[in-house]
N, C-alpha and C. Protein backbone atom coordinates (compact mmCIF):
# COMPACT_ATOMS: atom_id res chain seq x y z
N UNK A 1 120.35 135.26 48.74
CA UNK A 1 119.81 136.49 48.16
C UNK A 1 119.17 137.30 49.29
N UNK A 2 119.80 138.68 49.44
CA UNK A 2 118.63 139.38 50.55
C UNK A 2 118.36 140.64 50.00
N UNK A 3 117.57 141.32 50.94
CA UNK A 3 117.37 142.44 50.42
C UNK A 3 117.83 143.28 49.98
N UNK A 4 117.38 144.54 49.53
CA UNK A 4 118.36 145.73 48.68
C UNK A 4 118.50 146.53 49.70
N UNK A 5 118.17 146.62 50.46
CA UNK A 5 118.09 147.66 51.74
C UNK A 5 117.78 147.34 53.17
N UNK A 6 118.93 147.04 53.84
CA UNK A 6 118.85 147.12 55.18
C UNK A 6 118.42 148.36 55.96
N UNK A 7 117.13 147.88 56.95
CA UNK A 7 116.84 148.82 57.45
C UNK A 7 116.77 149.13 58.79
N UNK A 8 116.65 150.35 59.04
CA UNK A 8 116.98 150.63 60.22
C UNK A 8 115.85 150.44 61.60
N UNK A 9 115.85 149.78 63.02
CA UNK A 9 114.92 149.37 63.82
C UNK A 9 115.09 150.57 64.83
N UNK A 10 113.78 150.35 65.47
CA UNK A 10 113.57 151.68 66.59
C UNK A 10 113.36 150.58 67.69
N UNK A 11 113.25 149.91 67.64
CA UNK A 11 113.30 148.93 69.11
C UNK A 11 114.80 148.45 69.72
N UNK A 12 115.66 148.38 68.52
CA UNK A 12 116.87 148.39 69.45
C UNK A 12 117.58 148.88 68.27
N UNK A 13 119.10 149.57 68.55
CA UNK A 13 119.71 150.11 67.96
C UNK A 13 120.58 149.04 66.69
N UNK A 14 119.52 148.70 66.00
CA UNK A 14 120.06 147.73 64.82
C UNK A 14 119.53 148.24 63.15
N UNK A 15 120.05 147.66 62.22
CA UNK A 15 120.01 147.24 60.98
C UNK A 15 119.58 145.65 60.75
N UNK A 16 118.40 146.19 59.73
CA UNK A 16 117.85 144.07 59.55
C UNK A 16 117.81 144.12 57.88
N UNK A 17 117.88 143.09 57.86
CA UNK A 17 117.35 142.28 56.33
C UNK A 17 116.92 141.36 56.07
N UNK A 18 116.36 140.83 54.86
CA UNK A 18 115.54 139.65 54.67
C UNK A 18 116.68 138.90 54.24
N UNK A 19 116.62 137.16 54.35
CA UNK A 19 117.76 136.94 53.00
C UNK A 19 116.52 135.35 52.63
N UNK A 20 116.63 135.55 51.45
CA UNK A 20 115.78 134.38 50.71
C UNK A 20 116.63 133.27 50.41
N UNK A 21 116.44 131.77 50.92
CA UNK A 21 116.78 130.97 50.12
C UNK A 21 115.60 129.88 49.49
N UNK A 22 116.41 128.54 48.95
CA UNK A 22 115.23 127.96 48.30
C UNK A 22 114.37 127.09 49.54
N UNK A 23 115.05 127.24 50.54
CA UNK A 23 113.42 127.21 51.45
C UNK A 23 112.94 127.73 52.38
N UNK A 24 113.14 129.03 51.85
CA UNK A 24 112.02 129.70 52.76
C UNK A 24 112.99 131.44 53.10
N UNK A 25 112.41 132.09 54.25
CA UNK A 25 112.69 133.87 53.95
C UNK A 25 113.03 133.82 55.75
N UNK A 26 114.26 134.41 55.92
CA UNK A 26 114.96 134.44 57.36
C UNK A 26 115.39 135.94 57.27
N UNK A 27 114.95 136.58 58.83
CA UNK A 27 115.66 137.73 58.82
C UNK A 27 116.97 137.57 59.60
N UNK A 28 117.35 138.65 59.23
CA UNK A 28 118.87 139.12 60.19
C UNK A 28 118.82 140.12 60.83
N UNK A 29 119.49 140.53 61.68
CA UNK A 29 119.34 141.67 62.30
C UNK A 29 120.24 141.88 62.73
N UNK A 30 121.43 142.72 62.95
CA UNK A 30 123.08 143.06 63.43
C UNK A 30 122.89 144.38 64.11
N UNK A 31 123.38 144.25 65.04
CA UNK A 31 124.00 145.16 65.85
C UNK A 31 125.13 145.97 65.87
N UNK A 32 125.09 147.26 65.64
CA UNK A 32 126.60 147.68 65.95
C UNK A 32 127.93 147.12 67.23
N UNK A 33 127.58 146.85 67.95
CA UNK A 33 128.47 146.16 69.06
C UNK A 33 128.15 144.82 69.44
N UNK A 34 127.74 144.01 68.58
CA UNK A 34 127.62 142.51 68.47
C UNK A 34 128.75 141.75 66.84
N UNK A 35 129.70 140.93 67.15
CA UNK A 35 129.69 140.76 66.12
C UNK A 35 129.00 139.04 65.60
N UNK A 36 128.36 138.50 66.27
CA UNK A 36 127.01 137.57 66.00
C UNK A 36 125.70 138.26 65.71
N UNK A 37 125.18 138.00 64.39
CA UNK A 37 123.63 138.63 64.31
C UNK A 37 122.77 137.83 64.68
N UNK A 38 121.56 138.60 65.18
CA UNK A 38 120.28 137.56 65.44
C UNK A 38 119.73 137.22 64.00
N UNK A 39 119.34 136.26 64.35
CA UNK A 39 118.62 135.15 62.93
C UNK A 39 117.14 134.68 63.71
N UNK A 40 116.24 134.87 62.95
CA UNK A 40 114.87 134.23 62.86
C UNK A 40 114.15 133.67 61.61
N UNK A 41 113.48 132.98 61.40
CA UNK A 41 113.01 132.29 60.25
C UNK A 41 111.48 133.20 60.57
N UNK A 42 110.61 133.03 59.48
CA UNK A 42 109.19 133.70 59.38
C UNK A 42 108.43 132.46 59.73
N UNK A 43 107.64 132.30 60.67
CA UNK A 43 106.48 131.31 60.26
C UNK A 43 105.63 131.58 59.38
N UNK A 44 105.00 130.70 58.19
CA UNK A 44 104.33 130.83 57.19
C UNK A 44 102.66 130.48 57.84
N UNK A 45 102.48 130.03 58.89
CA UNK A 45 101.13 130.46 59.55
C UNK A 45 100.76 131.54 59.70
N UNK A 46 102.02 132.18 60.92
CA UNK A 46 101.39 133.30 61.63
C UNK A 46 102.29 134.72 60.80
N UNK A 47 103.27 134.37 60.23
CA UNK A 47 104.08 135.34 59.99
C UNK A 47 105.04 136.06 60.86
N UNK A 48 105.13 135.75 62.11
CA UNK A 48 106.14 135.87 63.06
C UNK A 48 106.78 135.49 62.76
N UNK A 49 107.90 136.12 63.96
CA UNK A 49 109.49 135.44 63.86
C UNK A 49 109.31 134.54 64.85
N UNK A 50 110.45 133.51 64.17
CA UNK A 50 110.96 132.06 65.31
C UNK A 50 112.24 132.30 65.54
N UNK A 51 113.00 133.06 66.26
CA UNK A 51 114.51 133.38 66.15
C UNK A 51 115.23 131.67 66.60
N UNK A 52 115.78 131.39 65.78
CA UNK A 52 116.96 130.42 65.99
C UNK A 52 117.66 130.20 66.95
N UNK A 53 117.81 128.89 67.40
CA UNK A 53 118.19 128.39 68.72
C UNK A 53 119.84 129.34 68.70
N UNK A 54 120.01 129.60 70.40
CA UNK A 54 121.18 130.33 70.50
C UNK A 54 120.73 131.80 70.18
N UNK A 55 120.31 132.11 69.83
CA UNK A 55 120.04 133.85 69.59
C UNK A 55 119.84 133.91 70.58
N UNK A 56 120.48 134.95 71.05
CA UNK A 56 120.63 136.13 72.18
C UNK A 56 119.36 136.78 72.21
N UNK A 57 118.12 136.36 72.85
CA UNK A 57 116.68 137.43 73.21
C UNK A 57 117.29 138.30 73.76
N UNK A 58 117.94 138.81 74.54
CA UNK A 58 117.84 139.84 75.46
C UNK A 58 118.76 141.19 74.51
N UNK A 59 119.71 140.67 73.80
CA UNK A 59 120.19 141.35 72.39
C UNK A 59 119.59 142.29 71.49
N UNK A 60 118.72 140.96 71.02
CA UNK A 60 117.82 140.34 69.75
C UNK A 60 116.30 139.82 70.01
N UNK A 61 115.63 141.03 70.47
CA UNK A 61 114.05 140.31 71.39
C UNK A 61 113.56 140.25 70.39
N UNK A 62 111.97 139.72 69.98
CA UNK A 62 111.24 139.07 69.39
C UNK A 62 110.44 139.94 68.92
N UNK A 63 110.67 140.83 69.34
CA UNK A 63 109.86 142.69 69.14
C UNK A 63 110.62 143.16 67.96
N UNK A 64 112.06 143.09 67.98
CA UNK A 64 112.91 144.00 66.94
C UNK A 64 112.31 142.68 65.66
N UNK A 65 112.60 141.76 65.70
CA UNK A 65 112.46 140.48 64.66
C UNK A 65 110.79 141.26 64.17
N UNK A 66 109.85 141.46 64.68
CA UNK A 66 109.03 141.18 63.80
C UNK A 66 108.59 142.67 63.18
N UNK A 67 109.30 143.67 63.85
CA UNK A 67 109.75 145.27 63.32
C UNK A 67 110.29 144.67 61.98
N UNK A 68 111.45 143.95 62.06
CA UNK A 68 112.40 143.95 61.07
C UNK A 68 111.08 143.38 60.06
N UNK A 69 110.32 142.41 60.36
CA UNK A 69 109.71 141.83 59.47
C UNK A 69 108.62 142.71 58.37
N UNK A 70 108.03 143.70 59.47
CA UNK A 70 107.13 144.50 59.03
C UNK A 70 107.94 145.55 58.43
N UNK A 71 108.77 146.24 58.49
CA UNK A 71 109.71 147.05 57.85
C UNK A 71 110.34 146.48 56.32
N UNK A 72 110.52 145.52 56.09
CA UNK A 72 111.36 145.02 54.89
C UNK A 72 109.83 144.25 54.41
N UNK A 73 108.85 144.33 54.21
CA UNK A 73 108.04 143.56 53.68
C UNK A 73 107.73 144.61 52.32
N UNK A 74 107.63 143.65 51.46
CA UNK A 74 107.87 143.76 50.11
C UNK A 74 108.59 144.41 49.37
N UNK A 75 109.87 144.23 50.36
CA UNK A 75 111.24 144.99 49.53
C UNK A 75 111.45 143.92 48.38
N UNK A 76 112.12 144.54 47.47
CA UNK A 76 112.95 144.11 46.30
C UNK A 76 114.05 143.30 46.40
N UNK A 77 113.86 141.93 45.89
CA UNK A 77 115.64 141.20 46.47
C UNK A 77 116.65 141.53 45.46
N UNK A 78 117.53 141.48 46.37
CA UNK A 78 119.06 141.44 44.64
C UNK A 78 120.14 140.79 45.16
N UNK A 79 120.88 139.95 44.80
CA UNK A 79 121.73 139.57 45.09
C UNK A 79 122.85 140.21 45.39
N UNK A 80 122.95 140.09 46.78
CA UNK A 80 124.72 140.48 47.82
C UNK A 80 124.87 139.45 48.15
N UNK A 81 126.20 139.90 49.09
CA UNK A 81 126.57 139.18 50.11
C UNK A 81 126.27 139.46 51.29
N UNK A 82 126.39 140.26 51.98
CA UNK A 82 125.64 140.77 53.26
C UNK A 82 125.71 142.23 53.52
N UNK A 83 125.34 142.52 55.00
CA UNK A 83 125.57 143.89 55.33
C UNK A 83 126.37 143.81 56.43
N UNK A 84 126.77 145.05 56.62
CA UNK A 84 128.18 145.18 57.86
C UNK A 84 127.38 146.70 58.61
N UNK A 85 127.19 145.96 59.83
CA UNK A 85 127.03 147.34 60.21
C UNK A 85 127.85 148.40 61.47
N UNK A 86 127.26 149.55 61.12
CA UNK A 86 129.10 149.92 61.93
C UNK A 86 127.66 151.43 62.91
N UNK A 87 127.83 151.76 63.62
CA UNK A 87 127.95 152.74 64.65
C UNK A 87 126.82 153.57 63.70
N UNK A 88 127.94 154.63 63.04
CA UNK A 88 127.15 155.51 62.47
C UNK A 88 125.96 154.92 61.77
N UNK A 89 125.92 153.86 61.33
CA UNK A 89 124.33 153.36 60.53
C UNK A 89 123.51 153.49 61.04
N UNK A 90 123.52 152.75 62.77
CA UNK A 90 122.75 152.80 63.64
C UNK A 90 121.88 154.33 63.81
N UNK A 91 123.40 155.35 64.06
CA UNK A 91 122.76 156.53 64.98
C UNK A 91 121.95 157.52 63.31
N UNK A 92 122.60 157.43 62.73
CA UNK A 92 121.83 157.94 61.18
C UNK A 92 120.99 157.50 60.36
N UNK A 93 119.63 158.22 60.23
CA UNK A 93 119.27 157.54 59.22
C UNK A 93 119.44 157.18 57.65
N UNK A 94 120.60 157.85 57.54
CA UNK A 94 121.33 157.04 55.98
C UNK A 94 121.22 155.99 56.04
N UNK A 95 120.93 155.18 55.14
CA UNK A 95 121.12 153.56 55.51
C UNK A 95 121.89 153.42 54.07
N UNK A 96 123.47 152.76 54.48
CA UNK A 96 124.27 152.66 53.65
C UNK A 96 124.59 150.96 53.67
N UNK A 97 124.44 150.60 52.66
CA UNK A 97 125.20 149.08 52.53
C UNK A 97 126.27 149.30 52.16
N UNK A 98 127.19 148.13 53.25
CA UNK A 98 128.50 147.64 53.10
C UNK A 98 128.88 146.11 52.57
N UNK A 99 129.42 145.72 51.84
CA UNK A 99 129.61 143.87 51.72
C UNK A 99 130.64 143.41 52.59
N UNK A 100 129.83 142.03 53.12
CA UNK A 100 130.23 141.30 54.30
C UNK A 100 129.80 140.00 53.86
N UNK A 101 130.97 138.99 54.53
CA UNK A 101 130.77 137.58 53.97
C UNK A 101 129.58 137.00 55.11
N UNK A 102 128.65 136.50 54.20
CA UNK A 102 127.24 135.93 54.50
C UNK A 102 127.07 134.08 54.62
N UNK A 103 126.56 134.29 55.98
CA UNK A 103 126.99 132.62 56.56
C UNK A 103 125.21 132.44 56.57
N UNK A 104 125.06 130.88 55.94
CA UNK A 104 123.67 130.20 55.39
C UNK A 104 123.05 130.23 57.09
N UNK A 105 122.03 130.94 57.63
CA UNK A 105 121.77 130.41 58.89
C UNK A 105 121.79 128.72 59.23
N UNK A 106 121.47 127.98 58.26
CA UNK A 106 121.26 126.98 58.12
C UNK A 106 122.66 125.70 58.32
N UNK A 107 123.55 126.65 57.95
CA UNK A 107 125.04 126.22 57.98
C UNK A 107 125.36 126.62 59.74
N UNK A 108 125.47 127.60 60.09
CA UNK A 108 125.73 127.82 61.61
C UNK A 108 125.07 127.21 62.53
N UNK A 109 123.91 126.79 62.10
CA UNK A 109 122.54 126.23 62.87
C UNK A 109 123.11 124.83 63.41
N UNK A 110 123.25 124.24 62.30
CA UNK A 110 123.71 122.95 62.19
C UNK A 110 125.04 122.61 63.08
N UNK A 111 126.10 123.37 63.47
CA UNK A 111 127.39 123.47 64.12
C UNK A 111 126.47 123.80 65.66
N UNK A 112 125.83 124.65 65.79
CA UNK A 112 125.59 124.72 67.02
C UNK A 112 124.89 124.14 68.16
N UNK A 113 123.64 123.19 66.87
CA UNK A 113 123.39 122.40 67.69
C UNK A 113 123.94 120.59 67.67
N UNK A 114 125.04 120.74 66.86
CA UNK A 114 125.96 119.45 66.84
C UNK A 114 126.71 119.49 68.28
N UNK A 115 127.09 120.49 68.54
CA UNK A 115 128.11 120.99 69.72
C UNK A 115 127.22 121.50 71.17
N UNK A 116 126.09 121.13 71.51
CA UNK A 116 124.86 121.78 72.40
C UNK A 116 124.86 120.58 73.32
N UNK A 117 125.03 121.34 74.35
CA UNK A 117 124.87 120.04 75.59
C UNK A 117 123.16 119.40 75.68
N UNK A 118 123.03 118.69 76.64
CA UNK A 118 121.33 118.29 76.94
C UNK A 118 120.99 119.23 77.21
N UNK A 119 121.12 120.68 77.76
CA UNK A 119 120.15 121.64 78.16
C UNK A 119 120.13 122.51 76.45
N UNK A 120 120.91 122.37 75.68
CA UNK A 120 120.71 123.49 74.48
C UNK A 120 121.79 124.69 74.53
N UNK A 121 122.68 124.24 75.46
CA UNK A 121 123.54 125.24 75.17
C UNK A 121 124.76 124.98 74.74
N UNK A 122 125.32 126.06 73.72
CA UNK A 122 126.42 125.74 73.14
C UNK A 122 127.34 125.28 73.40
N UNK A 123 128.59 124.01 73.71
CA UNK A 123 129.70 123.63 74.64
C UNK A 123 131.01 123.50 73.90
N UNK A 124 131.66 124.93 74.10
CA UNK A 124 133.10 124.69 73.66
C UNK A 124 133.74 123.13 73.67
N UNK A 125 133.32 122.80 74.77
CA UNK A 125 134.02 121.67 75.48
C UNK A 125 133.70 120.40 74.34
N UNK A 126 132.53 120.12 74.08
CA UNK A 126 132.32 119.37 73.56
C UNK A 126 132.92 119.77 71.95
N UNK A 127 132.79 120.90 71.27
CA UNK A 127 133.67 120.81 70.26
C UNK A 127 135.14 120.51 69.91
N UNK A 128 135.54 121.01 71.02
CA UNK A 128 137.29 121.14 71.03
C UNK A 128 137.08 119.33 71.22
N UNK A 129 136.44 118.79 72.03
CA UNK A 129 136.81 117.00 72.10
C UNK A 129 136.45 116.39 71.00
N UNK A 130 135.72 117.10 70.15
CA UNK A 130 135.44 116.42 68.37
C UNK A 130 136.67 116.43 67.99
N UNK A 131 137.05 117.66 67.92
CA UNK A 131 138.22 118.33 67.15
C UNK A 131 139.48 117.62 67.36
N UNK A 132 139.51 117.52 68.32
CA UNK A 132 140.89 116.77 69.18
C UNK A 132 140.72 115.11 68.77
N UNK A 133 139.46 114.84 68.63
CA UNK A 133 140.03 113.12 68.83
C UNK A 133 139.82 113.15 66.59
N UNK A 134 139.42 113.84 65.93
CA UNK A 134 139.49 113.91 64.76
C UNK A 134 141.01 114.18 64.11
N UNK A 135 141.75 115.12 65.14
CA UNK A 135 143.45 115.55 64.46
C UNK A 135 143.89 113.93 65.29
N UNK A 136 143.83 113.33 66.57
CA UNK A 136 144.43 112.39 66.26
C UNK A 136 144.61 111.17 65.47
N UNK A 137 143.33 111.30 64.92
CA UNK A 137 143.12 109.79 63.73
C UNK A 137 143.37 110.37 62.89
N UNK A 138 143.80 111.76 62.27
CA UNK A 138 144.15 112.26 61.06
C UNK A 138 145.38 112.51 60.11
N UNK A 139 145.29 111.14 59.28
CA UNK A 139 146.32 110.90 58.69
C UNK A 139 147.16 112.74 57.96
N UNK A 140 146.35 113.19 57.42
CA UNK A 140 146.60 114.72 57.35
C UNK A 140 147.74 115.36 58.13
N UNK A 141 146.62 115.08 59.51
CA UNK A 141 147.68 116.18 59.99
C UNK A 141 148.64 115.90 60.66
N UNK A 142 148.77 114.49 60.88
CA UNK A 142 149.79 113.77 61.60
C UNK A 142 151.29 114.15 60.60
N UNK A 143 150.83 114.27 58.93
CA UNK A 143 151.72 114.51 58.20
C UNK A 143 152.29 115.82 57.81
N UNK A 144 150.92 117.00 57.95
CA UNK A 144 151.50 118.31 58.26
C UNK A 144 152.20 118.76 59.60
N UNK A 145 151.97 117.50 60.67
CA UNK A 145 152.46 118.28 61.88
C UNK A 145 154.32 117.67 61.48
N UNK A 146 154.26 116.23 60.79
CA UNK A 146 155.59 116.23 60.27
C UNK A 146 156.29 117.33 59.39
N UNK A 147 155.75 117.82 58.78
CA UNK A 147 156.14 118.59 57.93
C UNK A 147 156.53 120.03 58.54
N UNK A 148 155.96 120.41 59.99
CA UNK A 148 156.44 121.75 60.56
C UNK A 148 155.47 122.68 60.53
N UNK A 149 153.90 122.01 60.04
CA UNK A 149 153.36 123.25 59.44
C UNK A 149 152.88 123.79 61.13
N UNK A 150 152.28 125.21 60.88
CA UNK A 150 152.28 125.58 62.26
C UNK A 150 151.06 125.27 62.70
N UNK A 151 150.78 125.72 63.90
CA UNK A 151 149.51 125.33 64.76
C UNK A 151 148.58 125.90 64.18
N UNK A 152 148.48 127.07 63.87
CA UNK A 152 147.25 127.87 63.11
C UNK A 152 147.03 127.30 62.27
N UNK A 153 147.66 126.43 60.71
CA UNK A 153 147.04 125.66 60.20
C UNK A 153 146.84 124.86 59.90
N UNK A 154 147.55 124.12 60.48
CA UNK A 154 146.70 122.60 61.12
C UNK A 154 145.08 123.34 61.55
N UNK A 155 145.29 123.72 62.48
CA UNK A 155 143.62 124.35 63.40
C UNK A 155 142.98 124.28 62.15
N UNK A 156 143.56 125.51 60.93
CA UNK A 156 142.31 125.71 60.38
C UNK A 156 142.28 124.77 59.47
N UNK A 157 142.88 123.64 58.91
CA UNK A 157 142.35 122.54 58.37
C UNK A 157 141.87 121.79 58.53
N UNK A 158 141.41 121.23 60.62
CA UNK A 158 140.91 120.58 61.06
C UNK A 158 139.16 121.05 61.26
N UNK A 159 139.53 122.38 61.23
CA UNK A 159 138.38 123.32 61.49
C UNK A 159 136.79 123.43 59.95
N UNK A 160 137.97 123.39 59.48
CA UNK A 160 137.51 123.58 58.14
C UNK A 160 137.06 122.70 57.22
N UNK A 161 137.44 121.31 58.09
CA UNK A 161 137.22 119.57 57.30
C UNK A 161 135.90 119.30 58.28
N UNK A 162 135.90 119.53 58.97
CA UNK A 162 134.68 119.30 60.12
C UNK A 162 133.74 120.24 59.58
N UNK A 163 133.87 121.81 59.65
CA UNK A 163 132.82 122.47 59.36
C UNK A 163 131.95 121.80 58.07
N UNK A 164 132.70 121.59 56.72
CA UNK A 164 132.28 120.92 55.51
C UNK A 164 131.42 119.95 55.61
N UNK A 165 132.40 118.84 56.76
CA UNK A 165 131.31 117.60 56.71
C UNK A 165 130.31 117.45 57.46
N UNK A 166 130.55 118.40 58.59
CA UNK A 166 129.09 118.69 59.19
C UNK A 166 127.73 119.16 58.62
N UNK A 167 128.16 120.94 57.88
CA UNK A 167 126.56 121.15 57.40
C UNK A 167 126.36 120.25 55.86
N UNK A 168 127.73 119.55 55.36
CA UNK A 168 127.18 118.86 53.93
C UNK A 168 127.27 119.85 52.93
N UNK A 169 128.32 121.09 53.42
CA UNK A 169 128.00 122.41 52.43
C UNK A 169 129.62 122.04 51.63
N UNK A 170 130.54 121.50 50.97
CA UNK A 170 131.55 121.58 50.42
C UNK A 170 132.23 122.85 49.95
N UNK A 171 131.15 123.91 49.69
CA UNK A 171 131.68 124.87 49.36
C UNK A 171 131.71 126.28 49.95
N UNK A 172 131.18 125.52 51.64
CA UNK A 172 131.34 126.56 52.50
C UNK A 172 133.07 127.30 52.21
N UNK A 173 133.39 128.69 52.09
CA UNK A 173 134.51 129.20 51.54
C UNK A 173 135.41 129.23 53.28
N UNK A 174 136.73 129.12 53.11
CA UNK A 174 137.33 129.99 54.03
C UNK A 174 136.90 131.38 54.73
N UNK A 175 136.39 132.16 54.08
CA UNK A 175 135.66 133.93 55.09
C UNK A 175 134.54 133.03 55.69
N UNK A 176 134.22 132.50 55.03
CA UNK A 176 132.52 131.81 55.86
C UNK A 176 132.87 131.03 57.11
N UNK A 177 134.00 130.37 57.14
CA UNK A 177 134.22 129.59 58.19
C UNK A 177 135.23 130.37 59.21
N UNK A 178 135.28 131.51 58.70
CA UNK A 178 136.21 132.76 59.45
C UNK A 178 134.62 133.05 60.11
N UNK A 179 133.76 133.82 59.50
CA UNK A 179 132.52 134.40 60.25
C UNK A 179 131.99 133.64 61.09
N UNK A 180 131.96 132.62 61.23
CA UNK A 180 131.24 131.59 61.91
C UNK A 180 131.74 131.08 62.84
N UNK A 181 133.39 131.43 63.08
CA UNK A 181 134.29 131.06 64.30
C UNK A 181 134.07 132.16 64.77
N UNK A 182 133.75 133.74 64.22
CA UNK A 182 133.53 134.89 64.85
C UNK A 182 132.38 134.78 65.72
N UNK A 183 131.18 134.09 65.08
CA UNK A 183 130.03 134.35 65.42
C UNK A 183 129.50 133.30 67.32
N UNK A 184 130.65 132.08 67.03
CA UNK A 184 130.73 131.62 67.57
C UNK A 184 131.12 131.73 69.06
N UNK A 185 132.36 132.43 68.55
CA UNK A 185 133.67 133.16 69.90
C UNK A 185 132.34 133.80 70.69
N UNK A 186 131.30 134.91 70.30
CA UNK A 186 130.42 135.60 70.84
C UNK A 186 129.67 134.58 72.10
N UNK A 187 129.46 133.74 71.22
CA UNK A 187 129.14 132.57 73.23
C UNK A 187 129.42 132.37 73.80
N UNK A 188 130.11 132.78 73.99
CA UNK A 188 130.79 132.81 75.52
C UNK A 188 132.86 133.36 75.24
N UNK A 189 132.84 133.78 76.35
CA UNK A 189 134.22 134.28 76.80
C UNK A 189 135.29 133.93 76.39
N UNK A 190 135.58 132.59 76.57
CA UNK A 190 136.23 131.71 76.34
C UNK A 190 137.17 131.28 75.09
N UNK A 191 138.13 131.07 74.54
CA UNK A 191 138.36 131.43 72.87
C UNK A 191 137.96 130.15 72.65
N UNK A 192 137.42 130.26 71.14
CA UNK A 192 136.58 129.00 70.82
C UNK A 192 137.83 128.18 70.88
N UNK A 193 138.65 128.18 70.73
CA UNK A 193 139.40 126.72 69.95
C UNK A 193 140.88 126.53 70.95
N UNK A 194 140.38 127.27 72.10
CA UNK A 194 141.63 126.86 73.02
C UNK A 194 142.48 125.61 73.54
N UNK A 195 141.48 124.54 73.70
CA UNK A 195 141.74 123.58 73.83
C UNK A 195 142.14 122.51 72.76
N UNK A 196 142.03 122.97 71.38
CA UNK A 196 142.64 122.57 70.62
C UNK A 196 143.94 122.74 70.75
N UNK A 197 143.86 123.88 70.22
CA UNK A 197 145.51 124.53 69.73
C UNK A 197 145.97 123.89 70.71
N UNK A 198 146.14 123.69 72.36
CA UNK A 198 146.44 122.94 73.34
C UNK A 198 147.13 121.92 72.83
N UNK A 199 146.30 121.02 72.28
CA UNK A 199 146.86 119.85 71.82
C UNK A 199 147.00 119.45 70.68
N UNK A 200 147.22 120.17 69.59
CA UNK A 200 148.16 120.79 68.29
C UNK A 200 149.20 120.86 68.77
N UNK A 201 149.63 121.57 70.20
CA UNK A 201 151.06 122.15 70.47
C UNK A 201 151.57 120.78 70.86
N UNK A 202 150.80 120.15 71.70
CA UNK A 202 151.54 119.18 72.48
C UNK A 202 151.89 118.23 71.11
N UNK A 203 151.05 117.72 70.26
CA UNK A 203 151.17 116.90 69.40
C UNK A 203 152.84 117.30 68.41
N UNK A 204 152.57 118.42 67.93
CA UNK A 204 153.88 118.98 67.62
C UNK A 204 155.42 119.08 68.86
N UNK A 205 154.84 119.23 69.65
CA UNK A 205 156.52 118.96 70.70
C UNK A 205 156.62 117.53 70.66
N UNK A 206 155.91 116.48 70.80
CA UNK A 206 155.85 115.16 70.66
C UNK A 206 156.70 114.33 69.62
N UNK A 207 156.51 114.78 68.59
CA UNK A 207 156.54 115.01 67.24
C UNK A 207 158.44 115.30 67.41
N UNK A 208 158.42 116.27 67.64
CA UNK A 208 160.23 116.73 67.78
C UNK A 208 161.19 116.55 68.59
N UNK A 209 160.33 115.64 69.37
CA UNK A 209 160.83 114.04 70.12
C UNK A 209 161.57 113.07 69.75
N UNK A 210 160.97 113.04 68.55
CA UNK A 210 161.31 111.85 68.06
C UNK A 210 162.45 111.33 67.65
């Protein structure tokens, strides 16, 4: 559940909102030329923001978070799905909501720091080697890769069985696990799932070996 009105920040060229769940009140904050938003939780001491491991400060500083906070305080909630924000929102003060599929911070949280080296930072590397040694014990896909199905979905069934059993969410949807490979790709350069598909392909030429 978030707010009815995303609003607009003067500290950096963004749109924020509240979104409520049953524990506890997290802002968002999106950027027109980001497609990862910053996320912070409220401390219930001080009322600051705690922005969430992986948020981009230099993006997403700790200044706009608690703007956003003081700006949306005692807005009205209603149930959406999210906001999308595009260019013109930014430079106008119309503030128009758009619907956009809305990922649980709590759900992304959980993926990022499953996949976080000893220093805290996010490691492709280490995901793609989950991923990879999970399609080879996987009776699944050993049988879709018999079957011809293609590399893309295999990926996204391997992608999508992991995401589930990781945050414990079953009903994380397909767009959610689309946003969250989006949000992801944003860490770096690199395409998230290169080294998969890698060895999807090889597994499939292997395969027509036989």
């Amino acid at each position: 559940m978030l707010r009815t009105k995303a609003v607009k920040l003067s500290v950096i060229p963004a749109m924020a909102y509240r979104v409520k769940s049953p524990k506890g009140v997290n802002i968002t904050i999106q950027r027109s030329d980001k497609k990862q938003p910053g996320i912070a939780t409220i401390s219930r001491t001080s009322g600051e923001a705690i922005p969430l491991k992986n948020t981009d400060l230099k993006a997403y500083p700790v200044e706009a978070f608690n703007e956003a906070i003081a700006l949306t305080n005692r807005l009205p909630y209603k149930n959406e799905k999210g906001v999308k924000v595009s260019k013109e929102m930014v430079k106008e003060k119309k503030e128009k909501k758009v619907e956009e599929v809305e990922v649980d911070p709590k759900d992304y949280q959980k993926i990022v720091d499953k996949y976080s080296d000893k220093n805290g930072k996010f490691s492709y590397e280490l995901m793609n080697k989950d991923f990879i040694s999970f399609a080879k014990r996987s009776s699944v896909v050993k049988d879709m890769i018999a079957e011809g199905a293609s590399t893309a979905k295999i990926r996204n069934y391997i992608v999508a069985n992991k995401f589930r059993n990781l945050t414990g969410n079953d009903n994380l949807s397909d767009k959610q696990i689309k946003k969250i490979v989006e949000m992801l790709d944003e860490l770096s350069e690199k395409g998230v799932y290169k080294d998969l598909d890698a060895e999807i392909r090889r597994m499939q030429k292997a395969n027509k070996r036989k």
